[in-house]
Protein backbone atom coordinates (compact mmCIF):
# COMPACT_ATOMS: atom_id res chain seq x y z
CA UNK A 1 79.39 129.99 123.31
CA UNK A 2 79.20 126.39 123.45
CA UNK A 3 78.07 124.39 120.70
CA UNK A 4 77.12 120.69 120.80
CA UNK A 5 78.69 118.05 118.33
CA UNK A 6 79.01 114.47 117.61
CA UNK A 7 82.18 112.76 117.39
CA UNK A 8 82.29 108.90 116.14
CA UNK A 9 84.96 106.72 117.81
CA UNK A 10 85.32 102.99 116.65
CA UNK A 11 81.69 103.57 115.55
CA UNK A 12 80.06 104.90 118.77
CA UNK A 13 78.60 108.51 118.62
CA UNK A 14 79.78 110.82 121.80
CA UNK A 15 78.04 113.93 121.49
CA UNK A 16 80.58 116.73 122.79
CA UNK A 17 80.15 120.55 123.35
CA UNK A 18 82.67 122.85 122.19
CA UNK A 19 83.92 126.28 122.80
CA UNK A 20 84.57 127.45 118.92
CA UNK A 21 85.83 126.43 115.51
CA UNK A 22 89.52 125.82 116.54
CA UNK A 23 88.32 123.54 119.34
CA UNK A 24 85.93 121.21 117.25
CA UNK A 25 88.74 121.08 114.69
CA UNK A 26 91.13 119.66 117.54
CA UNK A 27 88.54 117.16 119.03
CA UNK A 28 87.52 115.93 115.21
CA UNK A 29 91.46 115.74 114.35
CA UNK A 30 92.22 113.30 117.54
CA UNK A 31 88.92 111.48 116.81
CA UNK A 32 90.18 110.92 113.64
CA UNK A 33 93.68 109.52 114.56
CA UNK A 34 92.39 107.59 117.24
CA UNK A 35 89.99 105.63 114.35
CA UNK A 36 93.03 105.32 112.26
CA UNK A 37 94.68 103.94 115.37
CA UNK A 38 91.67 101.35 115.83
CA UNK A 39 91.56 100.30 112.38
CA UNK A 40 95.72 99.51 112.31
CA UNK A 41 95.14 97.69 115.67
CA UNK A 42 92.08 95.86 114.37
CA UNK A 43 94.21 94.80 111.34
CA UNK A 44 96.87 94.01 113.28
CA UNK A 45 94.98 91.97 116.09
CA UNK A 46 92.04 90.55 114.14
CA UNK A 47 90.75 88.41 117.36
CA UNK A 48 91.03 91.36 119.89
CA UNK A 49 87.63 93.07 120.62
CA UNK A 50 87.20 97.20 120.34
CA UNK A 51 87.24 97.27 124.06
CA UNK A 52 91.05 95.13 124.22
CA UNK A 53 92.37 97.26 120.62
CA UNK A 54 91.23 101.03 122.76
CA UNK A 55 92.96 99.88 125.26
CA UNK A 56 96.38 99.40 123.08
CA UNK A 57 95.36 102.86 121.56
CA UNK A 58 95.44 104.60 124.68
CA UNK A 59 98.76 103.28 126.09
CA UNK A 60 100.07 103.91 122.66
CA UNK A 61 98.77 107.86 123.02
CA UNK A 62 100.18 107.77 126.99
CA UNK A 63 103.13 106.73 125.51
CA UNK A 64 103.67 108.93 122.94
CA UNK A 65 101.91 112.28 125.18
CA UNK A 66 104.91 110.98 127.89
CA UNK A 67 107.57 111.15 125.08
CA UNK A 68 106.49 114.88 124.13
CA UNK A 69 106.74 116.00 127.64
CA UNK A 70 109.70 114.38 128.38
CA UNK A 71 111.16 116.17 124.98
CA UNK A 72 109.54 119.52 126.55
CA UNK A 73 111.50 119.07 129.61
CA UNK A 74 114.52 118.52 128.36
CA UNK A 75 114.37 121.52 125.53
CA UNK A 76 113.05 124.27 128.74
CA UNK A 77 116.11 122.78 130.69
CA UNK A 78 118.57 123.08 127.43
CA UNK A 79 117.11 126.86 127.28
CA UNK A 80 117.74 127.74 130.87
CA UNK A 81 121.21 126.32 130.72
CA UNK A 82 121.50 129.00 127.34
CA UNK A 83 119.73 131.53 129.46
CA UNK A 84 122.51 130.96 132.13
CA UNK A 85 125.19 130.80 130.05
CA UNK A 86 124.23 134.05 127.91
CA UNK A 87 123.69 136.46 131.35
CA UNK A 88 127.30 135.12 131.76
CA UNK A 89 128.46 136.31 128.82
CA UNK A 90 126.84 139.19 128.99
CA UNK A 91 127.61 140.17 132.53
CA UNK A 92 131.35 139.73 131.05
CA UNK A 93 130.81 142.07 128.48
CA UNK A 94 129.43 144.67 130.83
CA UNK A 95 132.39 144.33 133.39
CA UNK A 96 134.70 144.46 130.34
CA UNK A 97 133.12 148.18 129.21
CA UNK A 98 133.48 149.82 132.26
């Protein structure tokens, strides 16, 4: 059941619709660090505009959201190289019992 909020983002209102509790929690969360992420650009770059400062907020999301995946990738290729290396062992084990 969808339910309809409002979200605030470098003081515009979006109104959103979400799908339960856990969901609006995630969408308010991100809303909230990308305002935190405004407000240190803002500070930071007191001529830039909102328009020039989401701009730097976004790449600075891509580039972090790029950074986990690449982590992701790396940790499911580090567990199929376990994976691997464990049927070895235990393929060893079982031609050793017999």
């Amino acid at each position: 059941m969808a339910q309809s909020i409002n979200v605030v983002i470098a003081e515009h209102t979006y109104p959103l619709q979400v799908n339960s509790p856990e969901h609006e929690e995630l969408i308010r969360k991100a809303a909230a660090d990308v305002n935190q992420r405004v407000k240190f650009y803002l500070e930071k770059y007191p001529t830039k505009g909102t328009k020039e400062v989401l701009a730097l907020v976004a790449l600075n999301l891509g580039i972090t959201n790029l950074g986990l995946k690449n982590q992701i990738s790396a940790i499911a290729n580090e567990e199929e190289t376990l994976l691997k290396e464990l049927e070895g062992y235990l393929d060893n084990i079982d031609k050793n019992s017999r």
